[in-house]
N, C-alpha and C. Protein backbone atom coordinates (compact mmCIF):
# COMPACT_ATOMS: atom_id res chain seq x y z
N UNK A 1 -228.96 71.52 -42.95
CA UNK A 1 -227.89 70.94 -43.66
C UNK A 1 -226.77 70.46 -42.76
N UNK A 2 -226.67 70.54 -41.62
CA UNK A 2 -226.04 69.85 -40.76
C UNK A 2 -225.78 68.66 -40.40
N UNK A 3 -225.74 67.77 -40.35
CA UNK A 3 -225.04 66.62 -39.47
C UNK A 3 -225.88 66.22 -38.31
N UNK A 4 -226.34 65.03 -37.73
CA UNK A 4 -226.53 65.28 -36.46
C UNK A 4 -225.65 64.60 -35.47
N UNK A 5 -225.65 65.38 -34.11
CA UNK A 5 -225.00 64.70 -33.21
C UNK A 5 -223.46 64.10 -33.18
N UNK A 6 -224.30 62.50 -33.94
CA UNK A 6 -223.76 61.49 -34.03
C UNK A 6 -222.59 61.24 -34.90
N UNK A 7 -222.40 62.01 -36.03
CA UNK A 7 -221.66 61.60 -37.01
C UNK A 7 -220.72 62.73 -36.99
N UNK A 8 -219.31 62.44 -36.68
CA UNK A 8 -218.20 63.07 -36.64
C UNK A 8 -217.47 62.80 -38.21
N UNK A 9 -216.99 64.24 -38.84
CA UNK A 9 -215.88 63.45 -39.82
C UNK A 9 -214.35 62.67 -38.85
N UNK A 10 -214.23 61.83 -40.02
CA UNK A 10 -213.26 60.74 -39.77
C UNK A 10 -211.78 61.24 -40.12
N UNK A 11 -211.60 62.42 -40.19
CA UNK A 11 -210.34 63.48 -40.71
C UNK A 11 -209.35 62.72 -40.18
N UNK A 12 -209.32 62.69 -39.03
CA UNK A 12 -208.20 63.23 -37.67
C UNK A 12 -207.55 61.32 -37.94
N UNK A 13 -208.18 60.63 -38.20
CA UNK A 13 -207.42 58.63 -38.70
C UNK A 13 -206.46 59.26 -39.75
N UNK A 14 -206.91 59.62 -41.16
CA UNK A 14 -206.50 59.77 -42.39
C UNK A 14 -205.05 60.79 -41.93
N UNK A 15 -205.74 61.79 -41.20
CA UNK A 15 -204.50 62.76 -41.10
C UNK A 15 -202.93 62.49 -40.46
N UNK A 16 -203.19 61.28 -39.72
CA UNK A 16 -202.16 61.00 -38.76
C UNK A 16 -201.34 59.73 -39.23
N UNK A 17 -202.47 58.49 -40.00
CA UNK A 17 -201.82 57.68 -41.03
C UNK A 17 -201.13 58.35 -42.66
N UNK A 18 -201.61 59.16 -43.29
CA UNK A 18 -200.81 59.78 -44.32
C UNK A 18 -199.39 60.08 -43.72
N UNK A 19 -198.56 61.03 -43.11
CA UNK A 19 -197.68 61.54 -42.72
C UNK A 19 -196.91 60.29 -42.02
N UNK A 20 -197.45 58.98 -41.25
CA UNK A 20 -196.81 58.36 -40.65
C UNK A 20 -196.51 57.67 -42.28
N UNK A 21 -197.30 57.14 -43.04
CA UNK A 21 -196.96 56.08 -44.32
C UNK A 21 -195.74 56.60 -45.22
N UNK A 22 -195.54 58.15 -45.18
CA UNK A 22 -194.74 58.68 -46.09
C UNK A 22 -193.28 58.68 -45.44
N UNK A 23 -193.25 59.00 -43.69
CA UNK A 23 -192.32 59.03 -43.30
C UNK A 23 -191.84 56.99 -43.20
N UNK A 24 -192.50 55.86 -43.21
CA UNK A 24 -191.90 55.04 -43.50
C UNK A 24 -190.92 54.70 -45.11
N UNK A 25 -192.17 55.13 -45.73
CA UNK A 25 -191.55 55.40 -47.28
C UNK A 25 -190.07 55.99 -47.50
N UNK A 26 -189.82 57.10 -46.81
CA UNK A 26 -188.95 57.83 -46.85
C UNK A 26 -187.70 57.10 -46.42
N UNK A 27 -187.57 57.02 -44.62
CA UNK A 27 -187.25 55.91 -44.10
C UNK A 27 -186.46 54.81 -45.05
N UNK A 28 -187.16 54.31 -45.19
CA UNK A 28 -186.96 52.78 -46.33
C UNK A 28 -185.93 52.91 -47.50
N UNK A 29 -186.68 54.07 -47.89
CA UNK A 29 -185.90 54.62 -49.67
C UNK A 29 -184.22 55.34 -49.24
N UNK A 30 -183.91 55.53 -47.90
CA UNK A 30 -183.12 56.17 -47.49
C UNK A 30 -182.08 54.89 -46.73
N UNK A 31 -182.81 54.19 -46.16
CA UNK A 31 -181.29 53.00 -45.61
C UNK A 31 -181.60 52.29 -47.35
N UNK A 32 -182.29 52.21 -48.15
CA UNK A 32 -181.81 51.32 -49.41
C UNK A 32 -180.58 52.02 -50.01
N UNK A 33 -180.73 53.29 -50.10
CA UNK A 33 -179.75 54.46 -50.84
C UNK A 33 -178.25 54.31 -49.71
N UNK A 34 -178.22 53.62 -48.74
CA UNK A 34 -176.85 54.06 -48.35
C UNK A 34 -176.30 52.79 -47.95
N UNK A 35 -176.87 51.71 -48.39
CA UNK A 35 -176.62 50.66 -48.19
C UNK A 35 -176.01 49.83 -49.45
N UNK A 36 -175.43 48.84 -49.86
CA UNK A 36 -174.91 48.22 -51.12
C UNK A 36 -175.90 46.75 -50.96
N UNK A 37 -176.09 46.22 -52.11
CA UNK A 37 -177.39 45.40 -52.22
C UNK A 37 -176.75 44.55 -51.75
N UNK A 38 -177.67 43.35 -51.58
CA UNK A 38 -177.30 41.64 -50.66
C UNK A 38 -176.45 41.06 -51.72
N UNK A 39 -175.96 40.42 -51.75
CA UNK A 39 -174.44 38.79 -52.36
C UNK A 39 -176.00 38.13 -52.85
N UNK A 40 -175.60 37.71 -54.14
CA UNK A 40 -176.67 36.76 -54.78
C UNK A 40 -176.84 35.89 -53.58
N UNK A 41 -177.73 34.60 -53.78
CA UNK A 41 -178.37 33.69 -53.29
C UNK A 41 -177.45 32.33 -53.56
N UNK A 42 -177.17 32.33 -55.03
CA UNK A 42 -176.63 31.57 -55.84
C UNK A 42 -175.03 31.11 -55.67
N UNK A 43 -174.41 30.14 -55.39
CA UNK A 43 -173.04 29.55 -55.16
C UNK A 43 -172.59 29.64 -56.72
N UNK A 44 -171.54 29.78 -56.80
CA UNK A 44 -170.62 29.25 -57.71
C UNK A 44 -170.39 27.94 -57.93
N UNK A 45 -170.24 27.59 -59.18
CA UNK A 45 -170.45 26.15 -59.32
C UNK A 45 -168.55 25.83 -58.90
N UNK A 46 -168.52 24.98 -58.17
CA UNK A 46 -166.86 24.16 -57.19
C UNK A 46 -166.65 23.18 -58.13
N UNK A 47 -167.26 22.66 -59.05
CA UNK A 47 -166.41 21.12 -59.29
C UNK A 47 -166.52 21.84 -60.72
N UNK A 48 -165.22 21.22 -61.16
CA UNK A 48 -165.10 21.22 -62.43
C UNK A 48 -165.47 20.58 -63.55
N UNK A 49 -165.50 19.95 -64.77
CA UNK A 49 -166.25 19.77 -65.80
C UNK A 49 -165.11 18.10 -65.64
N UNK A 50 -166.11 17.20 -65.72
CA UNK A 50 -165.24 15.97 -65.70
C UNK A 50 -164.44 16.12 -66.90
N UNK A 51 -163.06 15.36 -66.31
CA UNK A 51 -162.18 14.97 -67.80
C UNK A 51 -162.62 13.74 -68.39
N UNK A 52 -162.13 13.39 -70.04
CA UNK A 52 -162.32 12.46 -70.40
C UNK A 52 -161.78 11.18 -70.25
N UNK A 53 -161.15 11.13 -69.40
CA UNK A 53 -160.92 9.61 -68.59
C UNK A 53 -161.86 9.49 -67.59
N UNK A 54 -162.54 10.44 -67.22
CA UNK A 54 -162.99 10.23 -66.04
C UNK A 54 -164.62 10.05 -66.76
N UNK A 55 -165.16 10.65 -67.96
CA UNK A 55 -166.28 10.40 -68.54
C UNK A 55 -166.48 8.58 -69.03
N UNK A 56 -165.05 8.11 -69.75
CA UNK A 56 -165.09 7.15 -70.03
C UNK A 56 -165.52 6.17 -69.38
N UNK A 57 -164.36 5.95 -67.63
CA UNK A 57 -164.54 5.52 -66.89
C UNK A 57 -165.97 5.14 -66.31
N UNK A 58 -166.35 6.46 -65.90
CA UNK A 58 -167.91 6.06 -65.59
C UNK A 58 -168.98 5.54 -66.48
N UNK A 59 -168.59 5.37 -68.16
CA UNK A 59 -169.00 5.11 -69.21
C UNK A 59 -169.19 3.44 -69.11
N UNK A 60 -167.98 3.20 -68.99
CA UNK A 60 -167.45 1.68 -68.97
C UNK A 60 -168.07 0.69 -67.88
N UNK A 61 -168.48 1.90 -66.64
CA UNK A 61 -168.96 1.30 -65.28
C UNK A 61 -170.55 0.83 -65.55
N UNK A 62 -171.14 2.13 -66.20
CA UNK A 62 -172.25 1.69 -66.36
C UNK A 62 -172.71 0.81 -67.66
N UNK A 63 -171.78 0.16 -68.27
CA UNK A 63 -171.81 -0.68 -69.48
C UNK A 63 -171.79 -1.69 -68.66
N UNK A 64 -171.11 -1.90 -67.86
CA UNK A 64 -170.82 -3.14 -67.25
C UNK A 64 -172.07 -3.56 -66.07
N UNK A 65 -172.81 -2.55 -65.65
CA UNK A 65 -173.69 -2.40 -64.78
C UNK A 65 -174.97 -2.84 -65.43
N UNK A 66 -175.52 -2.34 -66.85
CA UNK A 66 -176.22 -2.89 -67.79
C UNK A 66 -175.93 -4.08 -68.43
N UNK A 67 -174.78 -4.30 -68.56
CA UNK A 67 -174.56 -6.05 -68.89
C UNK A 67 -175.10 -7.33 -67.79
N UNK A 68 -174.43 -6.81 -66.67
CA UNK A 68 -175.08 -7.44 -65.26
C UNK A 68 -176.15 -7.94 -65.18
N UNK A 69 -176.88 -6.58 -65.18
CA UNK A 69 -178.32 -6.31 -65.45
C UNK A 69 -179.12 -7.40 -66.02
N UNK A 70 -178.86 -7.44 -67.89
CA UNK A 70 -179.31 -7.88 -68.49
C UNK A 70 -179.25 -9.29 -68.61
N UNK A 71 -178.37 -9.76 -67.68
CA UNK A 71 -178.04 -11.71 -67.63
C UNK A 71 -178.78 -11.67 -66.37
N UNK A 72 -179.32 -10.90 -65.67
CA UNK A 72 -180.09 -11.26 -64.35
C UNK A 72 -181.39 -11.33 -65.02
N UNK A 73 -181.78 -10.79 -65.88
CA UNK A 73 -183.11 -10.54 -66.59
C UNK A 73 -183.00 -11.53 -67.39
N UNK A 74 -182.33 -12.29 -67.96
CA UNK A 74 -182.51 -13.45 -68.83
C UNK A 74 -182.65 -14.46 -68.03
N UNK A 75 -181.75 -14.96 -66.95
CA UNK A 75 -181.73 -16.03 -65.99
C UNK A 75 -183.02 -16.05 -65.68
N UNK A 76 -183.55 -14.78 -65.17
CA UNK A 76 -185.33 -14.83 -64.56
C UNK A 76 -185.86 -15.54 -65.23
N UNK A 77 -186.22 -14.82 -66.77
CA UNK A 77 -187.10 -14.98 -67.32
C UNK A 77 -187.09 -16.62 -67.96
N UNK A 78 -185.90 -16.87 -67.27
CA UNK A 78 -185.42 -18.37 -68.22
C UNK A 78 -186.06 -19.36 -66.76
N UNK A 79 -185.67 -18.91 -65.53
CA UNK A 79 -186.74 -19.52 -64.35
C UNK A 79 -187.78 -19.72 -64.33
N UNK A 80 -188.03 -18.57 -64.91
CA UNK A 80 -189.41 -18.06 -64.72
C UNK A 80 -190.69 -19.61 -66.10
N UNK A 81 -189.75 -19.12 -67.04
CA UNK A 81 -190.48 -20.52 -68.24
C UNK A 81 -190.19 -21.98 -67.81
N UNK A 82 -189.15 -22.10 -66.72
CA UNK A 82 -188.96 -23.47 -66.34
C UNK A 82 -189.92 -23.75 -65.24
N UNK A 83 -190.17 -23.18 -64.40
CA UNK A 83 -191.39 -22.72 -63.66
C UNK A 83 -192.92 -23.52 -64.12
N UNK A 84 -193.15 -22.56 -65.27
CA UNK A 84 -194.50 -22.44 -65.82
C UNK A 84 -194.49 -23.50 -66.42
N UNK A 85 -193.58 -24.70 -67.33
CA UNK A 85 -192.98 -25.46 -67.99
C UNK A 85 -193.50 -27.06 -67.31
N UNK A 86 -192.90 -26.69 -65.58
CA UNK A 86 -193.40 -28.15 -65.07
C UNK A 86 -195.29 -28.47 -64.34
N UNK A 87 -195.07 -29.66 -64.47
CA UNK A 87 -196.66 -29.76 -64.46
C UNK A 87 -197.05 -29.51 -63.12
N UNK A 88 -198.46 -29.06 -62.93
CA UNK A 88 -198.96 -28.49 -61.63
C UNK A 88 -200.02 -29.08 -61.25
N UNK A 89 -200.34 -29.66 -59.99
CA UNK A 89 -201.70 -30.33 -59.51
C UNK A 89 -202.91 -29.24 -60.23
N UNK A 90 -203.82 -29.82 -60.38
CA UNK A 90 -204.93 -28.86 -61.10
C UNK A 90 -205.39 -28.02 -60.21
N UNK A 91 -205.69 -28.83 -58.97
CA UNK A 91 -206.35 -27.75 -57.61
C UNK A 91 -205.67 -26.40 -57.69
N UNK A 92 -204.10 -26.64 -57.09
CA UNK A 92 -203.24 -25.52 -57.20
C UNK A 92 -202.91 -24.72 -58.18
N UNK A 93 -202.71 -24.97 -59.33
CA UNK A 93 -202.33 -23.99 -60.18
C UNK A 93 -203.37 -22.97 -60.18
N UNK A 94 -202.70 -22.10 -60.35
CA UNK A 94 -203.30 -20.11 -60.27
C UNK A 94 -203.84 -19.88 -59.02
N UNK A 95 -203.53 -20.55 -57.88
CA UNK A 95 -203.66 -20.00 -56.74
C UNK A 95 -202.51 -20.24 -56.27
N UNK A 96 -202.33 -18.54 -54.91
CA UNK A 96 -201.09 -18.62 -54.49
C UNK A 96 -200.78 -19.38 -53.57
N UNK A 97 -201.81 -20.12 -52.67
CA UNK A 97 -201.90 -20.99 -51.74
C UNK A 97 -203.22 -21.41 -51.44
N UNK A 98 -202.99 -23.12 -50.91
CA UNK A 98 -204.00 -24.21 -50.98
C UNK A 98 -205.10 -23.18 -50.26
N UNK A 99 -206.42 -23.45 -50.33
CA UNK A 99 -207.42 -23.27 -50.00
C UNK A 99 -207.77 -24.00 -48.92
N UNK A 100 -208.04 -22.83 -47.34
CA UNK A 100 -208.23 -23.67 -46.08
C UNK A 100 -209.72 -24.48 -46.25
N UNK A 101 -209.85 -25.42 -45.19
CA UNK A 101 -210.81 -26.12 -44.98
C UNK A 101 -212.33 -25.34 -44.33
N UNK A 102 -213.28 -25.25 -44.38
CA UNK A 102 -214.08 -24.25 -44.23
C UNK A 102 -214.54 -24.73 -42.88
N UNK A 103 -214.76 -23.93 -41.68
CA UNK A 103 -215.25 -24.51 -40.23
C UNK A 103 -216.45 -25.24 -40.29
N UNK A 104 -216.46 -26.43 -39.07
CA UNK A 104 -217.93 -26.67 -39.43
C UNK A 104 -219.13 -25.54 -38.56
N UNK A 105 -220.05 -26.23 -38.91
CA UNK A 105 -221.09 -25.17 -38.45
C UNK A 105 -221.35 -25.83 -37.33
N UNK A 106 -222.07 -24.43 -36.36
CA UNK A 106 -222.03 -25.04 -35.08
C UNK A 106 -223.54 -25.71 -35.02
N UNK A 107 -223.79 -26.41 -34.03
CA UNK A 107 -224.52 -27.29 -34.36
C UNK A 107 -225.52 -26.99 -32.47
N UNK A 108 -225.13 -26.34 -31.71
CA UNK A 108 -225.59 -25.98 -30.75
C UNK A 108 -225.70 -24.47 -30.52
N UNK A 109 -226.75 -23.64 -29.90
CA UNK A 109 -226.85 -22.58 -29.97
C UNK A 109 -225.57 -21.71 -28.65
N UNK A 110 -224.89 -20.65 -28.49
CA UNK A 110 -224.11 -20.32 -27.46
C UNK A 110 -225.10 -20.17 -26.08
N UNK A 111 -223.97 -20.49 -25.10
CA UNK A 111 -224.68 -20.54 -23.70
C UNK A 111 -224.96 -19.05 -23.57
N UNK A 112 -226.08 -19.14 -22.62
CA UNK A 112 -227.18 -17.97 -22.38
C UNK A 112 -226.95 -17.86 -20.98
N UNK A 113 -226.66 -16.60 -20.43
CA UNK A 113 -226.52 -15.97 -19.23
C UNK A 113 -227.85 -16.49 -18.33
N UNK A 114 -227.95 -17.03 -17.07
CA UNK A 114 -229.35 -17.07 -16.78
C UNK A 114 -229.98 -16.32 -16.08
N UNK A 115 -228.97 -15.24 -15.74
CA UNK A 115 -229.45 -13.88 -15.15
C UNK A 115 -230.04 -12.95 -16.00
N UNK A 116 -229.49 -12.55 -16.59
CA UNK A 116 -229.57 -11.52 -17.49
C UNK A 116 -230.40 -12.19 -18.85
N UNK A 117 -229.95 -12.91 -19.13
CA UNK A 117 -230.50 -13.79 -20.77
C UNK A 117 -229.54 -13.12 -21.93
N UNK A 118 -228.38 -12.62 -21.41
CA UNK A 118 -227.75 -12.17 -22.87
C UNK A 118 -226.82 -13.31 -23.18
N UNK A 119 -226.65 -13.44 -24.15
CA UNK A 119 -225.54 -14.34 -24.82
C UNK A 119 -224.15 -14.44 -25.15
């Protein structure tokens, strides 16, 4: 019922990590206890709550910013039908540019190395 040789119990790891894990535990639970916890993460909010001149104001800015807006978007779209409106060579229309001329074909084979024979 013995063992042979080879196989030692593994006591003497377990025995020396238990006592070290508890004294970190301890450790730990002991600078938390005499210490006062960290300052949130979180700032205080600095600016104050706009006033209502100052809501208006920016109210009025962006009314005026959307008015802008919306006469730049009409002018376009008013280009845009004067555009489409005048007449267009048939070739060109719906392409964004003329169509090049296609190379001719060569009509002689390329010169051949006469050493080698590569081309």
């Amino acid at each position: 019922m013995t063992d042979g040789p080879g196989h030692r119990p593994r006591l003497s790891t377990a025995a020396l990590l238990a006592p070290a894990a508890a004294a970190v535990l301890a450790g730990s639970l002991s600078w938390a206890a005499g210490h006062p916890p960290a300052a949130p993460l979180t700032k205080p909010a600095g600016t104050a709550s706009p006033t209502a001149g100052q809501t208006a104001a920016e109210r009025a800015r962006q009314t005026r910013d959307l008015q802008r807006l919306s006469n730049e978007v009409q002018s376009l779209r008013a280009e845009l039908k004067n555009l489409d409106d005048s007449p267009h060579p048939a070739s060109t229309r719906g392409t964004a540019r003329p169509t090049a001329k296609p190379k001719p074909a060569r009509t002689t084979p390329p010169p051949v190395q006469a050493t080698t024979g590569a081309s």
